[in-house]
ModelCIF file with pLDDT and N, C-alpha, C, O atoms, coordinates in Angstrom:
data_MODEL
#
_entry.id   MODEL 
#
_entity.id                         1 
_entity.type                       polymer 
_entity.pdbx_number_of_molecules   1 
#
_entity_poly.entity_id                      1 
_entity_poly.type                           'polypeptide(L)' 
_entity_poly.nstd_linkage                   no 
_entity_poly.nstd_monomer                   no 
_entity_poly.pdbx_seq_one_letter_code       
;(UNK)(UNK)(UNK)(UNK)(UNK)(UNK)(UNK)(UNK)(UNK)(UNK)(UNK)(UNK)(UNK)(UNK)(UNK)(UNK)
(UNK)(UNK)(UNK)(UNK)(UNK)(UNK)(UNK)(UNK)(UNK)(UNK)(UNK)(UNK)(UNK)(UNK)(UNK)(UNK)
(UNK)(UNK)(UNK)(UNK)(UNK)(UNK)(UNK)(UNK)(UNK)(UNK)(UNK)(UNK)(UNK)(UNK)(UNK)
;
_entity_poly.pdbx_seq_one_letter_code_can   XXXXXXXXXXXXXXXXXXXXXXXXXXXXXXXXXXXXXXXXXXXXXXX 
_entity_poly.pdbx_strand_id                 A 
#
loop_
_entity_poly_seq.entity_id 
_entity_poly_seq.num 
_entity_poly_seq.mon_id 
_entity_poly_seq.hetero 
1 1  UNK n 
1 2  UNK n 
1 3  UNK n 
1 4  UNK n 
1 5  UNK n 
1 6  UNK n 
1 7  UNK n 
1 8  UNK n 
1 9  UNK n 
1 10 UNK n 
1 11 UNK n 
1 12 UNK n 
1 13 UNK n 
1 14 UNK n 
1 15 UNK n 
1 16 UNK n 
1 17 UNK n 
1 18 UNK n 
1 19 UNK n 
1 20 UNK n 
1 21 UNK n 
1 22 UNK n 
1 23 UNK n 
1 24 UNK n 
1 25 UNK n 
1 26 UNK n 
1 27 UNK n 
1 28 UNK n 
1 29 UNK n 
1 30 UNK n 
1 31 UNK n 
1 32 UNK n 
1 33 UNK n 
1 34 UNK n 
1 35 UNK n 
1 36 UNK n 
1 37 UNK n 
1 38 UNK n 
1 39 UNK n 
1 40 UNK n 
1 41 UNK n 
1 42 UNK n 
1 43 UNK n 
1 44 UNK n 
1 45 UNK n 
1 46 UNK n 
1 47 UNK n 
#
_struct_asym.id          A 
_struct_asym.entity_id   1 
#
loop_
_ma_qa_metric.id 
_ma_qa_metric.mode 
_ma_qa_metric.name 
_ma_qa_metric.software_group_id 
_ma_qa_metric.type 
1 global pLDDT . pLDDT 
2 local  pLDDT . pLDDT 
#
_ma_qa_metric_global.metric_id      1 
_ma_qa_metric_global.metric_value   90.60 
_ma_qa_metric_global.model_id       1 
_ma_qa_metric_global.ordinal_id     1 
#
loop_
_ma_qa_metric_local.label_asym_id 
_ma_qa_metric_local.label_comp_id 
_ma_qa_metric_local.label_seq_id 
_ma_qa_metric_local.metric_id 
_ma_qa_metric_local.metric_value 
_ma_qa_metric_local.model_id 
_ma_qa_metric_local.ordinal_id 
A UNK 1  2 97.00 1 1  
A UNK 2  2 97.00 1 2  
A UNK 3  2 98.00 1 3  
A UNK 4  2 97.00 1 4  
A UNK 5  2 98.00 1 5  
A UNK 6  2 98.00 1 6  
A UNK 7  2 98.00 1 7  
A UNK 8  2 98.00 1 8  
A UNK 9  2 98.00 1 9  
A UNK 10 2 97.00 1 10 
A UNK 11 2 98.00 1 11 
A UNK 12 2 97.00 1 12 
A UNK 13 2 97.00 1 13 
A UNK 14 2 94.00 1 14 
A UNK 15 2 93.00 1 15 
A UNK 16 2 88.00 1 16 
A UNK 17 2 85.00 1 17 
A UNK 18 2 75.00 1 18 
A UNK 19 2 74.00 1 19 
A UNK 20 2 61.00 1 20 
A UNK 21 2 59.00 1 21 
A UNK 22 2 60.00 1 22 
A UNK 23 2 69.00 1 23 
A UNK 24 2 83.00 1 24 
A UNK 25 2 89.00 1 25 
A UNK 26 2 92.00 1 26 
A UNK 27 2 96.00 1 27 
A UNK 28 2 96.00 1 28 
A UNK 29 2 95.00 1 29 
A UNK 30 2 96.00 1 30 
A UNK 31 2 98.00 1 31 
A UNK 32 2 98.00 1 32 
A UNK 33 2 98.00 1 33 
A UNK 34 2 98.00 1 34 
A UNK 35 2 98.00 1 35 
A UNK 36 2 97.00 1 36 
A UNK 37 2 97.00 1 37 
A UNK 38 2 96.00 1 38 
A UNK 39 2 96.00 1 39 
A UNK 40 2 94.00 1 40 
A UNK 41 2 89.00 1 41 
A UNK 42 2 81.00 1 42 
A UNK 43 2 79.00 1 43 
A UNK 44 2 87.00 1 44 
A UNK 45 2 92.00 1 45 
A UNK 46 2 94.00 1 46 
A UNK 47 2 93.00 1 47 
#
loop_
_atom_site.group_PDB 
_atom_site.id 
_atom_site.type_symbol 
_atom_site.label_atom_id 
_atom_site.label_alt_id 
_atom_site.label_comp_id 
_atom_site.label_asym_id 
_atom_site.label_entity_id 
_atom_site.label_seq_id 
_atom_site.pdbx_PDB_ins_code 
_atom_site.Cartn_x 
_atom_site.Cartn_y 
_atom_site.Cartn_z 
_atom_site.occupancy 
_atom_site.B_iso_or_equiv 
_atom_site.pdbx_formal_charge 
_atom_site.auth_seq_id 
_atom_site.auth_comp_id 
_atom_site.auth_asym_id 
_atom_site.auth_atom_id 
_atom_site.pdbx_PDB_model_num 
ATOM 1   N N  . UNK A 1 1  ? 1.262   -5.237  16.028  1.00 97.00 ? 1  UNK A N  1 
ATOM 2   C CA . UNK A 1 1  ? 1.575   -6.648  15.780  1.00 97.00 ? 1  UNK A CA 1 
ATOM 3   C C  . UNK A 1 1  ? 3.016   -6.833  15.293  1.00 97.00 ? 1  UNK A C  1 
ATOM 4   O O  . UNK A 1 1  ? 3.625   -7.890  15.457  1.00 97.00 ? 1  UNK A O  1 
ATOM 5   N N  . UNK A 1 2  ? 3.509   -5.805  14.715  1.00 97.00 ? 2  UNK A N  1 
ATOM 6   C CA . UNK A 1 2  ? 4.755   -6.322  13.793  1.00 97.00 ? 2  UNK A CA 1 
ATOM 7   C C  . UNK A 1 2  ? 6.010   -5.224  14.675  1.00 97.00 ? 2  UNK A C  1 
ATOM 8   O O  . UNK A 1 2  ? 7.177   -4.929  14.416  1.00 97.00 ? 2  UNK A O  1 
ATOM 9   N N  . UNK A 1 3  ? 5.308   -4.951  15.501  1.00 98.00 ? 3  UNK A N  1 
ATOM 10  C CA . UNK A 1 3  ? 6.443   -4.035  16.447  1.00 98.00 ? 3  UNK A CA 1 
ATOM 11  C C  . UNK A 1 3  ? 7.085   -2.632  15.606  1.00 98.00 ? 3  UNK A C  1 
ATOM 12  O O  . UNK A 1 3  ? 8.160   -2.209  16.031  1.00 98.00 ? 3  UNK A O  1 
ATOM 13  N N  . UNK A 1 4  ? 6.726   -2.230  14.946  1.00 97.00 ? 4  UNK A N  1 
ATOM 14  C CA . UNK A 1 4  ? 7.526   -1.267  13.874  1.00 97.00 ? 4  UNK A CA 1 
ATOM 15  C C  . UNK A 1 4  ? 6.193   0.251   13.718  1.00 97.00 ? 4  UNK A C  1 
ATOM 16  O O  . UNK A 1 4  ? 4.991   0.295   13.456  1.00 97.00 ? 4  UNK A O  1 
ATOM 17  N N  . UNK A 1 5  ? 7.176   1.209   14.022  1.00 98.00 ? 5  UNK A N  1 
ATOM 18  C CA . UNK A 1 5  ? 6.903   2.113   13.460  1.00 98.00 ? 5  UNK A CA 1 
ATOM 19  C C  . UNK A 1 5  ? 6.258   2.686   11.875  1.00 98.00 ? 5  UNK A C  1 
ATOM 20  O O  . UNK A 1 5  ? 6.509   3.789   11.389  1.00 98.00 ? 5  UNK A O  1 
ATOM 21  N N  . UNK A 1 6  ? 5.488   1.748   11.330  1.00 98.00 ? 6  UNK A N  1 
ATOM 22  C CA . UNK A 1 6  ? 5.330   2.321   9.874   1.00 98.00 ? 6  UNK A CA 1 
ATOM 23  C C  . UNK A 1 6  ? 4.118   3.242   9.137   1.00 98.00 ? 6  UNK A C  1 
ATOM 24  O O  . UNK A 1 6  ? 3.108   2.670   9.548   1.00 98.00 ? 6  UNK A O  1 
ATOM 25  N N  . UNK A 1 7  ? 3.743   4.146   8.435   1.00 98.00 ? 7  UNK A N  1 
ATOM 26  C CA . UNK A 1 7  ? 3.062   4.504   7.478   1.00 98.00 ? 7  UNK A CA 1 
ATOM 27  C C  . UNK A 1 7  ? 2.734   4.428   6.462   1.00 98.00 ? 7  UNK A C  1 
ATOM 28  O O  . UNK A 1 7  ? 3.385   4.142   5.457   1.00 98.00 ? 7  UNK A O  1 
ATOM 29  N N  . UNK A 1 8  ? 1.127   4.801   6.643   1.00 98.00 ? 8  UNK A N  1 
ATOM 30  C CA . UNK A 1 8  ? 0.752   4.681   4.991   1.00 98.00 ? 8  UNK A CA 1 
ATOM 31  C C  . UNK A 1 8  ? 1.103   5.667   3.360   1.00 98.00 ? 8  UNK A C  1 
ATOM 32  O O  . UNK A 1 8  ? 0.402   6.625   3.032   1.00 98.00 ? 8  UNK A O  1 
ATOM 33  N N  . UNK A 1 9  ? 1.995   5.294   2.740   1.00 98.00 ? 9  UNK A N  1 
ATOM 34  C CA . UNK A 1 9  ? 2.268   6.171   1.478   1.00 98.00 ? 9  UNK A CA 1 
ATOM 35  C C  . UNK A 1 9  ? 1.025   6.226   0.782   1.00 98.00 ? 9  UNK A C  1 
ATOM 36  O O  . UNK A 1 9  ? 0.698   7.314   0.307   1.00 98.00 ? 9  UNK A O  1 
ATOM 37  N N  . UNK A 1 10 ? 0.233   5.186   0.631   1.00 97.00 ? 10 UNK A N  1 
ATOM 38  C CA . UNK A 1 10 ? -0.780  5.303   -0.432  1.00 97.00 ? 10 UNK A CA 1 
ATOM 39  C C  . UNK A 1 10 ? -1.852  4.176   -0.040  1.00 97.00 ? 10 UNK A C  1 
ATOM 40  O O  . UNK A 1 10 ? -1.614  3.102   0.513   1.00 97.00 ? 10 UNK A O  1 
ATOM 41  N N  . UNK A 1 11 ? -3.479  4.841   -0.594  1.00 98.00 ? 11 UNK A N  1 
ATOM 42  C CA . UNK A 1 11 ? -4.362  3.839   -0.210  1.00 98.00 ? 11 UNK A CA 1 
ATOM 43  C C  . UNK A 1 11 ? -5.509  4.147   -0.765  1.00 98.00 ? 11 UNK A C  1 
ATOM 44  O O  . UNK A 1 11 ? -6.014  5.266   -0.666  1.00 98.00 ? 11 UNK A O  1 
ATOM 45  N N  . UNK A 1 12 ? -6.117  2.998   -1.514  1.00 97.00 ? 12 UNK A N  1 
ATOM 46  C CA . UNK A 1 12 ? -7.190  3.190   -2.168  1.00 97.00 ? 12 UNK A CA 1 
ATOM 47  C C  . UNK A 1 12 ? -7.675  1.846   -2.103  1.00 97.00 ? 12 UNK A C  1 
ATOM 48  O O  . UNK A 1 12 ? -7.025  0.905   -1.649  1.00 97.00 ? 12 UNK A O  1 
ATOM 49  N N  . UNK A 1 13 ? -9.390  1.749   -2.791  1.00 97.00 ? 13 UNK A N  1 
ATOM 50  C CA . UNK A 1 13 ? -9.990  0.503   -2.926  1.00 97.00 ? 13 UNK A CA 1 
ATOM 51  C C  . UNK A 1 13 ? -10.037 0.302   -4.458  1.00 97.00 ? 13 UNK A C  1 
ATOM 52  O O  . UNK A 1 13 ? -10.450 1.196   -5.197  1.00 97.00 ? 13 UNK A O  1 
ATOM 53  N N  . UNK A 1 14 ? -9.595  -0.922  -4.930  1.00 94.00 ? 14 UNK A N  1 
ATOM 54  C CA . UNK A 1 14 ? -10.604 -1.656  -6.071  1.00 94.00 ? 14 UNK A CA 1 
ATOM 55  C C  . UNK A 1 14 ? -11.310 -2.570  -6.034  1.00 94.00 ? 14 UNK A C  1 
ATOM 56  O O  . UNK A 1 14 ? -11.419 -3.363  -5.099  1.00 94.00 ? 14 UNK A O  1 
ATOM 57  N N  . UNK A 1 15 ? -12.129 -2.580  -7.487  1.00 93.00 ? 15 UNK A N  1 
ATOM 58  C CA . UNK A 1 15 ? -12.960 -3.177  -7.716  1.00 93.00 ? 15 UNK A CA 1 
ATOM 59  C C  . UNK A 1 15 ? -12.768 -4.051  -9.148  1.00 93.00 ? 15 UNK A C  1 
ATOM 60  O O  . UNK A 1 15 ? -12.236 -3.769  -10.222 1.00 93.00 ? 15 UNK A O  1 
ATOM 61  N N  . UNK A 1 16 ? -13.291 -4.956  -8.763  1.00 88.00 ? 16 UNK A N  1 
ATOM 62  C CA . UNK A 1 16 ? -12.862 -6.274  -9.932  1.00 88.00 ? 16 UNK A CA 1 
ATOM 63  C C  . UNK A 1 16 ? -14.382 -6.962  -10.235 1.00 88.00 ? 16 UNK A C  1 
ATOM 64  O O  . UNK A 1 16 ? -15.365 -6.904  -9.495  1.00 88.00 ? 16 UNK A O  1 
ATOM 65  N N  . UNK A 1 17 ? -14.281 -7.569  -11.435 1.00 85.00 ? 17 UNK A N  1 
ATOM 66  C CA . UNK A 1 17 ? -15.534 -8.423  -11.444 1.00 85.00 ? 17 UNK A CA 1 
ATOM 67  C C  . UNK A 1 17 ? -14.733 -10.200 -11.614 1.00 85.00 ? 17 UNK A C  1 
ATOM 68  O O  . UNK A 1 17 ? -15.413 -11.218 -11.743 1.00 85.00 ? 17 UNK A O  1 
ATOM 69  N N  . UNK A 1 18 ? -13.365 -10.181 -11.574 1.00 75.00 ? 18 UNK A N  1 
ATOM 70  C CA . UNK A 1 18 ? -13.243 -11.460 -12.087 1.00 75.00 ? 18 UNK A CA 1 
ATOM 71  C C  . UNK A 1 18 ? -12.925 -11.932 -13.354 1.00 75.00 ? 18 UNK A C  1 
ATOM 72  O O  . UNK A 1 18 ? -12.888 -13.130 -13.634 1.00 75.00 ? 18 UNK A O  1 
ATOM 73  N N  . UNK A 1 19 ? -12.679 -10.961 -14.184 1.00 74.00 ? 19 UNK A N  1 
ATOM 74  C CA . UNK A 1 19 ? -12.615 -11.707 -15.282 1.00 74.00 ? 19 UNK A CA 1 
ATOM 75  C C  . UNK A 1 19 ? -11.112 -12.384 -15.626 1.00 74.00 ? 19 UNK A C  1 
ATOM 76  O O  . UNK A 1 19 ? -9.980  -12.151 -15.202 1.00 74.00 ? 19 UNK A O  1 
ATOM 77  N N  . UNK A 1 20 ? -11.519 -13.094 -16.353 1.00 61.00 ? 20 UNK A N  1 
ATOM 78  C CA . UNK A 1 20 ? -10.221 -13.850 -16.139 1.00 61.00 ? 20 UNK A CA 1 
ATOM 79  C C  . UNK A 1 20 ? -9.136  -13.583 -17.478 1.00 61.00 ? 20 UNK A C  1 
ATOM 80  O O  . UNK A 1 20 ? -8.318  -14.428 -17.840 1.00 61.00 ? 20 UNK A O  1 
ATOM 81  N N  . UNK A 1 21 ? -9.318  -12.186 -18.147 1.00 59.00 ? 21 UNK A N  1 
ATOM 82  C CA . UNK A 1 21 ? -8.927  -11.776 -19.234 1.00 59.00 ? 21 UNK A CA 1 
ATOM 83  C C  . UNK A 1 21 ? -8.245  -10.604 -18.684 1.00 59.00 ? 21 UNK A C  1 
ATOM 84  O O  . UNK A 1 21 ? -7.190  -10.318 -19.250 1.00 59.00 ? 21 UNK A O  1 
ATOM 85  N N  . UNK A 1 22 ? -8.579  -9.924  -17.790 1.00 60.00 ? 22 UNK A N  1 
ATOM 86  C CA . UNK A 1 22 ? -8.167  -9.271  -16.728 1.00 60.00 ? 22 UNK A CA 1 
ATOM 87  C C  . UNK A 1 22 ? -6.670  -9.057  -15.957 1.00 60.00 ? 22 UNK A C  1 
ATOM 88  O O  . UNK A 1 22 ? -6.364  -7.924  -15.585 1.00 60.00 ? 22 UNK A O  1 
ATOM 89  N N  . UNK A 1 23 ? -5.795  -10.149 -15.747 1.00 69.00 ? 23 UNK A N  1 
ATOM 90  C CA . UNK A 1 23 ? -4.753  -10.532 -15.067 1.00 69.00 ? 23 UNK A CA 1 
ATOM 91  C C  . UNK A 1 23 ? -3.983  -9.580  -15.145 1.00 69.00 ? 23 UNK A C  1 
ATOM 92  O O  . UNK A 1 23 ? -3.584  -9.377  -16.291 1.00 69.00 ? 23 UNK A O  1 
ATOM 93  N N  . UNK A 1 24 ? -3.520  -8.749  -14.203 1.00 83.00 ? 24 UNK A N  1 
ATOM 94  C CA . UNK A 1 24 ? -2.852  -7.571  -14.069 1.00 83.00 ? 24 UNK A CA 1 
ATOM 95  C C  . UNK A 1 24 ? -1.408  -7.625  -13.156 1.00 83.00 ? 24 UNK A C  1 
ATOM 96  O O  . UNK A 1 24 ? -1.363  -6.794  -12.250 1.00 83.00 ? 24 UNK A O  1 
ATOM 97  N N  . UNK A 1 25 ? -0.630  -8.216  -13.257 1.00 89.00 ? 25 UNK A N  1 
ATOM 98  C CA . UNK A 1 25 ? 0.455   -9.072  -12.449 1.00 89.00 ? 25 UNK A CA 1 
ATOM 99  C C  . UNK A 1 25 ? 1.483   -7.424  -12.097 1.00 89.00 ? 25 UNK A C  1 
ATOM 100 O O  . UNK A 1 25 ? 1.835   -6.554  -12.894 1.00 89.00 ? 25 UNK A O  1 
ATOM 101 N N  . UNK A 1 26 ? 1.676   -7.520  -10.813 1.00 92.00 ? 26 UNK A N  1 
ATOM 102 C CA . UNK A 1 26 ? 2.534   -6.052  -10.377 1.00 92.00 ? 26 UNK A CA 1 
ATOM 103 C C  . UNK A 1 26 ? 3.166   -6.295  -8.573  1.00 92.00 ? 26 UNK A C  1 
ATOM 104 O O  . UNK A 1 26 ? 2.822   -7.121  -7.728  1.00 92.00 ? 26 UNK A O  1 
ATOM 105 N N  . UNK A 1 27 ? 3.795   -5.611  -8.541  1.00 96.00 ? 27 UNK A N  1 
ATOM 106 C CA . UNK A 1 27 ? 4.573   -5.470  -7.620  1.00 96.00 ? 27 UNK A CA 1 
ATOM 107 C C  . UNK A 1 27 ? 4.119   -3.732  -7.004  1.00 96.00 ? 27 UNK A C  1 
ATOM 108 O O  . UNK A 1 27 ? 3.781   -2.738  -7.647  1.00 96.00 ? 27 UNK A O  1 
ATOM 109 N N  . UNK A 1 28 ? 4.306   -3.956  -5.416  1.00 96.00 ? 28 UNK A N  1 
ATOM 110 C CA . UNK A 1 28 ? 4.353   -2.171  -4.896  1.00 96.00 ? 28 UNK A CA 1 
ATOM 111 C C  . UNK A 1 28 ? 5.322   -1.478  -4.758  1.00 96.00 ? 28 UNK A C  1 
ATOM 112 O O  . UNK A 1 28 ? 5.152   -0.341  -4.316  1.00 96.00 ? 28 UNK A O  1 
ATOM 113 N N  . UNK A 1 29 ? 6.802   -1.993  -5.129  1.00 95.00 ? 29 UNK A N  1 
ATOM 114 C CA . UNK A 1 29 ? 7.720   -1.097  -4.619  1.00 95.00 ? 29 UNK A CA 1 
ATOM 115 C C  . UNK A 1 29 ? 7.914   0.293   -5.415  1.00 95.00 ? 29 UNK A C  1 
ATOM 116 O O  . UNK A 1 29 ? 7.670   0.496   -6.605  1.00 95.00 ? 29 UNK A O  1 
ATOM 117 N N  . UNK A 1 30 ? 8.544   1.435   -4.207  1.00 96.00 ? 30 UNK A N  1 
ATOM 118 C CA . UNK A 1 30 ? 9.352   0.899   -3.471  1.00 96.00 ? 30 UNK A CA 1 
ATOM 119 C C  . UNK A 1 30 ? 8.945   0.609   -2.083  1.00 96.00 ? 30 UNK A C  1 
ATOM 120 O O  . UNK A 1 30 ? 9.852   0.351   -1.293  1.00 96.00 ? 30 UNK A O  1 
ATOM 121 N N  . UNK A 1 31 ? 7.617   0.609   -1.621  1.00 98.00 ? 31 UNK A N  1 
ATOM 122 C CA . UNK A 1 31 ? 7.043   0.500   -0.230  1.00 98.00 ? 31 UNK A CA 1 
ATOM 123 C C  . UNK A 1 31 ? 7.514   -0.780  0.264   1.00 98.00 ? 31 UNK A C  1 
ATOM 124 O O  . UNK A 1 31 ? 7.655   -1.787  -0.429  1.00 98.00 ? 31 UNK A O  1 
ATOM 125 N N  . UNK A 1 32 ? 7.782   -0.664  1.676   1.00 98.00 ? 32 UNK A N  1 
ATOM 126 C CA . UNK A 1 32 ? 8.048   -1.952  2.219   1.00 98.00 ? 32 UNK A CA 1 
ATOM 127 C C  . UNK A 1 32 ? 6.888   -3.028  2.826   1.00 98.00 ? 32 UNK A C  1 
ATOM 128 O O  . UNK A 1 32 ? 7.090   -4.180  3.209   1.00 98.00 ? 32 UNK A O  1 
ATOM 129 N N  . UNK A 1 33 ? 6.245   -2.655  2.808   1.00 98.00 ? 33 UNK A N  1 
ATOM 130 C CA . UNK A 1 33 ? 4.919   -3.331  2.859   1.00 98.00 ? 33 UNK A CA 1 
ATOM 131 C C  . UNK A 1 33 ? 3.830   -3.126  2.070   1.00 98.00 ? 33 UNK A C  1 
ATOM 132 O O  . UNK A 1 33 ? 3.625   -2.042  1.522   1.00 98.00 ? 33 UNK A O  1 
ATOM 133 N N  . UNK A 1 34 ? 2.924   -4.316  1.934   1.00 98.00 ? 34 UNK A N  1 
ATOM 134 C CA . UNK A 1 34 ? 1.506   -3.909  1.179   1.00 98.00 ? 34 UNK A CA 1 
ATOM 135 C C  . UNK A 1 34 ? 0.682   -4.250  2.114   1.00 98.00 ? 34 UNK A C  1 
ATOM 136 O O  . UNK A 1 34 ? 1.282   -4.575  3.138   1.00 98.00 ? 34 UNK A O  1 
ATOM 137 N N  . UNK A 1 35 ? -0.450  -4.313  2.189   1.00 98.00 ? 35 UNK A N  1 
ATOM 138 C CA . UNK A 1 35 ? -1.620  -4.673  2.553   1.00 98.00 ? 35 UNK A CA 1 
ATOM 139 C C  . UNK A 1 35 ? -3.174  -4.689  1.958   1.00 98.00 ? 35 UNK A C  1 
ATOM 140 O O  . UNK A 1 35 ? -3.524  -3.648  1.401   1.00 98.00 ? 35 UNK A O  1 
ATOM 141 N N  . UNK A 1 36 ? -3.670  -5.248  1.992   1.00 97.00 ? 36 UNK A N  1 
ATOM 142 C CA . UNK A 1 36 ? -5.351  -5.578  1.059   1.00 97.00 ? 36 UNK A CA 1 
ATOM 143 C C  . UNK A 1 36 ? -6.427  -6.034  2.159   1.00 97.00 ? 36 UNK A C  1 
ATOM 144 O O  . UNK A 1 36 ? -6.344  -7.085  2.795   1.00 97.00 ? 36 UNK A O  1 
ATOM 145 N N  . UNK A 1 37 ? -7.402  -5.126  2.278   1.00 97.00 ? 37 UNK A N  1 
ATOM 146 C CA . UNK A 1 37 ? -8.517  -6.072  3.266   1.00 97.00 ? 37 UNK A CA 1 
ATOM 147 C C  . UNK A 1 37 ? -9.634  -6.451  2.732   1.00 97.00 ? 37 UNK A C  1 
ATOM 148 O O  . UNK A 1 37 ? -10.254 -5.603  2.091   1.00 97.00 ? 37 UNK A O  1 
ATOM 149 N N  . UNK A 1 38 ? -10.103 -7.606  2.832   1.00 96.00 ? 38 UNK A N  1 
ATOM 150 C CA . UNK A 1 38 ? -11.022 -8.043  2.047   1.00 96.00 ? 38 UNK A CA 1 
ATOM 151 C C  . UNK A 1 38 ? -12.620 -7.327  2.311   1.00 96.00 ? 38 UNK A C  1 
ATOM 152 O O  . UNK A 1 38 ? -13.434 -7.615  3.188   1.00 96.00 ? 38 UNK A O  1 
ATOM 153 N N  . UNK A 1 39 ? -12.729 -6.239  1.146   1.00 96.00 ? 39 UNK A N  1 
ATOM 154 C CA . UNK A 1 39 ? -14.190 -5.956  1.783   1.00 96.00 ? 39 UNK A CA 1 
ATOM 155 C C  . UNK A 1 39 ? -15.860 -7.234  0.875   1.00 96.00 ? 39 UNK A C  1 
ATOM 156 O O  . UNK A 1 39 ? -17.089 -7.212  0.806   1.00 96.00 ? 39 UNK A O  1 
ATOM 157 N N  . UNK A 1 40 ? -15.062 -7.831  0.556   1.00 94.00 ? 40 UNK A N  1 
ATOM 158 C CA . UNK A 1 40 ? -16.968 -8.593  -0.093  1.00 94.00 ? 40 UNK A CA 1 
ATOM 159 C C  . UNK A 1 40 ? -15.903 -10.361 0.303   1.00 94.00 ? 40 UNK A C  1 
ATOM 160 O O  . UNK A 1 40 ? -14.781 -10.648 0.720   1.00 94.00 ? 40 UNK A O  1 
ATOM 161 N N  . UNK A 1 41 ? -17.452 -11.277 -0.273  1.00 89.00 ? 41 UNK A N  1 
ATOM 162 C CA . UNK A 1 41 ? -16.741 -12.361 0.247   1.00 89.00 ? 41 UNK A CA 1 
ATOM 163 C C  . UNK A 1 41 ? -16.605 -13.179 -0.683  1.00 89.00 ? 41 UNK A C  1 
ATOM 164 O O  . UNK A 1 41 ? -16.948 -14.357 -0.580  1.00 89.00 ? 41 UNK A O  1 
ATOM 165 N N  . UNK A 1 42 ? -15.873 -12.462 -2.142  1.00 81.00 ? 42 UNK A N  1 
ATOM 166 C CA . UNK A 1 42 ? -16.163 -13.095 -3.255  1.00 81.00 ? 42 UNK A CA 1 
ATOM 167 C C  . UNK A 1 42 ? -14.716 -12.786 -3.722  1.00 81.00 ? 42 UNK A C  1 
ATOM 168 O O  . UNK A 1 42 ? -14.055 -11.764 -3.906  1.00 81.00 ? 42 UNK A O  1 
ATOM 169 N N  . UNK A 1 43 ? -14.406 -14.878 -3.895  1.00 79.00 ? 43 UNK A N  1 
ATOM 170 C CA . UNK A 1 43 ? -12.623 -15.347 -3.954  1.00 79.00 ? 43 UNK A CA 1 
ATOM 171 C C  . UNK A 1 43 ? -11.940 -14.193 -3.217  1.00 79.00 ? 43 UNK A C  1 
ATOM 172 O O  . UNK A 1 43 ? -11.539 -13.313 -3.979  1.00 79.00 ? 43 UNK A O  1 
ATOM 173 N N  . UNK A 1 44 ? -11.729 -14.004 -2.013  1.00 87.00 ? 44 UNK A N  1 
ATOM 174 C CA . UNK A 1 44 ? -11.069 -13.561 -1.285  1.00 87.00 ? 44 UNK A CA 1 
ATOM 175 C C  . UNK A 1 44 ? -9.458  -14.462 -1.623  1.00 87.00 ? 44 UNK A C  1 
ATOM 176 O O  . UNK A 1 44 ? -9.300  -15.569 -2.138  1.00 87.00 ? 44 UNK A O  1 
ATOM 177 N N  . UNK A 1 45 ? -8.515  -13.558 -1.143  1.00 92.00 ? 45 UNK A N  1 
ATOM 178 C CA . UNK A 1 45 ? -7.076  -13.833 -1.321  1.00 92.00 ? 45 UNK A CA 1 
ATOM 179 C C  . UNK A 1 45 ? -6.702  -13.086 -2.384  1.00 92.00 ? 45 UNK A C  1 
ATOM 180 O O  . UNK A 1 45 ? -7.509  -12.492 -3.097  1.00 92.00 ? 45 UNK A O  1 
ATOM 181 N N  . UNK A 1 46 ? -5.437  -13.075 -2.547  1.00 94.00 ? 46 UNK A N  1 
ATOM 182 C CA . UNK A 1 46 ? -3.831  -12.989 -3.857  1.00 94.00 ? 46 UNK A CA 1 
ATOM 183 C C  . UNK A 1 46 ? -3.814  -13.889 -4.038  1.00 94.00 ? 46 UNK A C  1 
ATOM 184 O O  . UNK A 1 46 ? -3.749  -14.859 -3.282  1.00 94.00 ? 46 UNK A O  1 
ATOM 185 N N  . UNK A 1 47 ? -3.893  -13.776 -5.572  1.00 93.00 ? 47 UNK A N  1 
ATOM 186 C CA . UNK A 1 47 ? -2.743  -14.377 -6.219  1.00 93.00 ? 47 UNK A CA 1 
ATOM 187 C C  . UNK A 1 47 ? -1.429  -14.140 -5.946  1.00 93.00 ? 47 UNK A C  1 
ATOM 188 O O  . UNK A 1 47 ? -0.551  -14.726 -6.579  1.00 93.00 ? 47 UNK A O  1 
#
């Protein structure tokens, strides 16, 4: 899709329940891309 040669440096799943005490605000660099796939269907998206 994005025409580019790229790889994965790193990849794992989490798990959250939501709490809203929780808020963990971060950035990935130095990777030039991120990506997240939604596995459940509960509040899907980023902040």
């Amino acid at each position: 899709y994005l025409k580019q040669d790229l790889s994965i440096d790193r990849a794992w799943i989490n798990w959250t329940d939501g709490d809203k005490q929780h808020e963990c605000w971060h950035t990935h660099t130095p990777a030039k891309l991120s990506a997240v796939y939604y596995m459940t269907p509960y509040n899907c998206g980023t902040q």
